[in-house]
Protein backbone atom coordinates (compact mmCIF):
# COMPACT_ATOMS: atom_id res chain seq x y z
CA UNK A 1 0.00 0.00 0.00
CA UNK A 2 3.03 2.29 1.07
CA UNK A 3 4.58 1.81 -2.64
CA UNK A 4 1.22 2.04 -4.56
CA UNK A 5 0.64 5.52 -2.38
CA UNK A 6 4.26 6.87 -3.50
CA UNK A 7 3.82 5.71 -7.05
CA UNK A 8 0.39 7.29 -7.16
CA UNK A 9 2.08 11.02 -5.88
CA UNK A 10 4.40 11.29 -8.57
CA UNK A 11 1.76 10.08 -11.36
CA UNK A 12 -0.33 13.05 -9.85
CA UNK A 13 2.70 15.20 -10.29
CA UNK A 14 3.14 14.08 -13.40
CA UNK A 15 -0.62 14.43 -14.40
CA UNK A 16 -0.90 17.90 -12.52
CA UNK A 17 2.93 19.24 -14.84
CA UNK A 18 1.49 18.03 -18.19
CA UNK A 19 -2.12 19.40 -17.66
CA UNK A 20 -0.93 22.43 -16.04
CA UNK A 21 -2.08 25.06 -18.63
CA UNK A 22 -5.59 22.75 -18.09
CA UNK A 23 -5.66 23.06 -14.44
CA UNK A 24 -5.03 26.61 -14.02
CA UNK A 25 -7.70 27.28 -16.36
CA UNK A 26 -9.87 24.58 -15.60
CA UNK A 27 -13.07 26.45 -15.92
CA UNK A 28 -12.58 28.35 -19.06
CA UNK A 29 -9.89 25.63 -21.04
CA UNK A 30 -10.21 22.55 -23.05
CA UNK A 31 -7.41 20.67 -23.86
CA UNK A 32 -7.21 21.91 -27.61
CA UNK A 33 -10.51 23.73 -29.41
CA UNK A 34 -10.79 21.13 -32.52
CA UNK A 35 -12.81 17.79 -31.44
CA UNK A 36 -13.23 18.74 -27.50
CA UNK A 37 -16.43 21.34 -28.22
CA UNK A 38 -18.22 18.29 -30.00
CA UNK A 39 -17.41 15.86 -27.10
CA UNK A 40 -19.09 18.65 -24.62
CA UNK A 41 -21.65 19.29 -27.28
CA UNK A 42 -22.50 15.52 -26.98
CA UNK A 43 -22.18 15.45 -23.19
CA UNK A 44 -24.25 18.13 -22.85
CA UNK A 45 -26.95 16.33 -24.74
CA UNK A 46 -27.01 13.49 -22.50
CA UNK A 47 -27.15 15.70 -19.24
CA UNK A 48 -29.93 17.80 -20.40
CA UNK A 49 -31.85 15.28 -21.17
CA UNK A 50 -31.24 13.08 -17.45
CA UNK A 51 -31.72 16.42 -15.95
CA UNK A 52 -35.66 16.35 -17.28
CA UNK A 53 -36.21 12.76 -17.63
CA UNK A 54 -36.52 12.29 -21.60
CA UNK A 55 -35.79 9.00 -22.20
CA UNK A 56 -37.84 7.93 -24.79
CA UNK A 57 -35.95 10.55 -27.36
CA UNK A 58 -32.55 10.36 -25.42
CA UNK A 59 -30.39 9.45 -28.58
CA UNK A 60 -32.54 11.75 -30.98
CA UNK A 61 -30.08 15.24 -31.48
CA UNK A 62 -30.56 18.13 -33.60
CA UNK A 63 -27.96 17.03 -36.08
CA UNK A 64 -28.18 15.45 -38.85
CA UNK A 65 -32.13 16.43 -39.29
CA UNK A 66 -34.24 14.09 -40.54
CA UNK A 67 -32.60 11.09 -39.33
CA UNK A 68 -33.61 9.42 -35.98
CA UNK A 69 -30.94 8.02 -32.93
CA UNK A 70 -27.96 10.61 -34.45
CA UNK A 71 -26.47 10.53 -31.13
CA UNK A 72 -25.49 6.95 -32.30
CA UNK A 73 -23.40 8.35 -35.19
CA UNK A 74 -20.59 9.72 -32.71
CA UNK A 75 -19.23 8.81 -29.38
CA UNK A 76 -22.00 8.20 -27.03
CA UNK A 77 -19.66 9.58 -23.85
CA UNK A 78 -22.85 8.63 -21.49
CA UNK A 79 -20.69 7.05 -18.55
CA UNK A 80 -18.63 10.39 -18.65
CA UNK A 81 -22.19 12.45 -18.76
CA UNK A 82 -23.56 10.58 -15.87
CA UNK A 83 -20.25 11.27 -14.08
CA UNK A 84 -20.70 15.09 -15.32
CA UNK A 85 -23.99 15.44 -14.17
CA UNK A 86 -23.89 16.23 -10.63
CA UNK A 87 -20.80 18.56 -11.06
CA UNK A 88 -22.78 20.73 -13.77
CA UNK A 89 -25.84 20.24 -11.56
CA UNK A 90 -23.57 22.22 -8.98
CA UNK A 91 -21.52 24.62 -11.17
CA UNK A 92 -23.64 25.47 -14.11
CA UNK A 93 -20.08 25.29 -16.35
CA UNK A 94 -19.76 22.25 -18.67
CA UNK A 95 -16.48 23.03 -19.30
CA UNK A 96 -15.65 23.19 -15.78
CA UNK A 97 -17.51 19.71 -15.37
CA UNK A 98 -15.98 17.85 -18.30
CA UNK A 99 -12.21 18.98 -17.15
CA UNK A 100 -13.52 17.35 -14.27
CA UNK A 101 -14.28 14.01 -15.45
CA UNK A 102 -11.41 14.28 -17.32
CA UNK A 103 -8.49 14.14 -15.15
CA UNK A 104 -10.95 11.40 -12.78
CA UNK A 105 -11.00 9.03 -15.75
CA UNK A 106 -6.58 9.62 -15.88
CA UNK A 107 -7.07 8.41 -12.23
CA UNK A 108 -9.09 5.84 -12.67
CA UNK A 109 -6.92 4.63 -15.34
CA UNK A 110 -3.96 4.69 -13.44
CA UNK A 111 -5.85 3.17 -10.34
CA UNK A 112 -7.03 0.61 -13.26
CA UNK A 113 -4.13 -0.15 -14.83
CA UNK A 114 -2.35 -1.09 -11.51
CA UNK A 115 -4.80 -3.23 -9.90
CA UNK A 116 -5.10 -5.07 -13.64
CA UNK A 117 -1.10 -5.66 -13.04
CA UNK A 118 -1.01 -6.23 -10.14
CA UNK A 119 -3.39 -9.22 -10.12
CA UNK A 120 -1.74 -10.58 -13.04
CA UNK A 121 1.66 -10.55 -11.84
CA UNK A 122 0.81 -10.90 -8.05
CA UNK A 123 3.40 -8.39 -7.16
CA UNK A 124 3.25 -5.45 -5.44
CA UNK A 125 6.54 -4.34 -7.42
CA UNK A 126 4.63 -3.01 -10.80
């Protein structure tokens, strides 16, 4: 537990250095301004429509008019909008809320990643 706890401070250093520009901006920044607006764009779809309980349209979008179930055409995201929800529920900023989810899903990867290896090798030295 003691080397899992020192190997998990310096891959938050590590995280926390390379997303720095992200962090300090973390209400107003994406990570770059080409694909990231559609992922919120497509997040946001999902949490509007859990917010007021429209489930029987929830893949229909406003893109791609006339078709039916465009949300299917693109990433879904809906585990990250679920994890979104509450945090835009609080704050309002979707930004703010998928820079959130963000750098918990690099967590959860890393906390992932070493249980997966851990098991496998059945050493505490990965």
């Amino acid at each position: 537990m003691k080397s899992f706890l020192k190997f998990f401070l310096l891959y938050l250093l590590l995280l926390f250095f390379t997303f720095r520009s992200l962090l300090l901006g973390i209400r107003t920044n994406l990570i770059d301004w080409f694909d990231y607006p559609l992922m919120l764009w497509i997040m946001y779809q999902s949490i509007s429509k859990i917010s007021s309980l429209q489930f029987t349209h929830f893949f229909n979008t406003t893109s791609f008019y006339p078709y039916t179930n465009t949300l299917f055409f693109s990433d879904l995201l809906l585990p990250q909008a679920i994890l979104a929800w509450p945090i835009f529920a609080l704050t309002q900023n979707l930004i703010l809320s998928f820079n959130l989810v963000f750098i918990l899903t690099l967590i959860l990867n890393y906390i992932g990643a070493y249980l997966f290896w851990k098991k496998l090798f059945k050493s505490n030295i990965i």
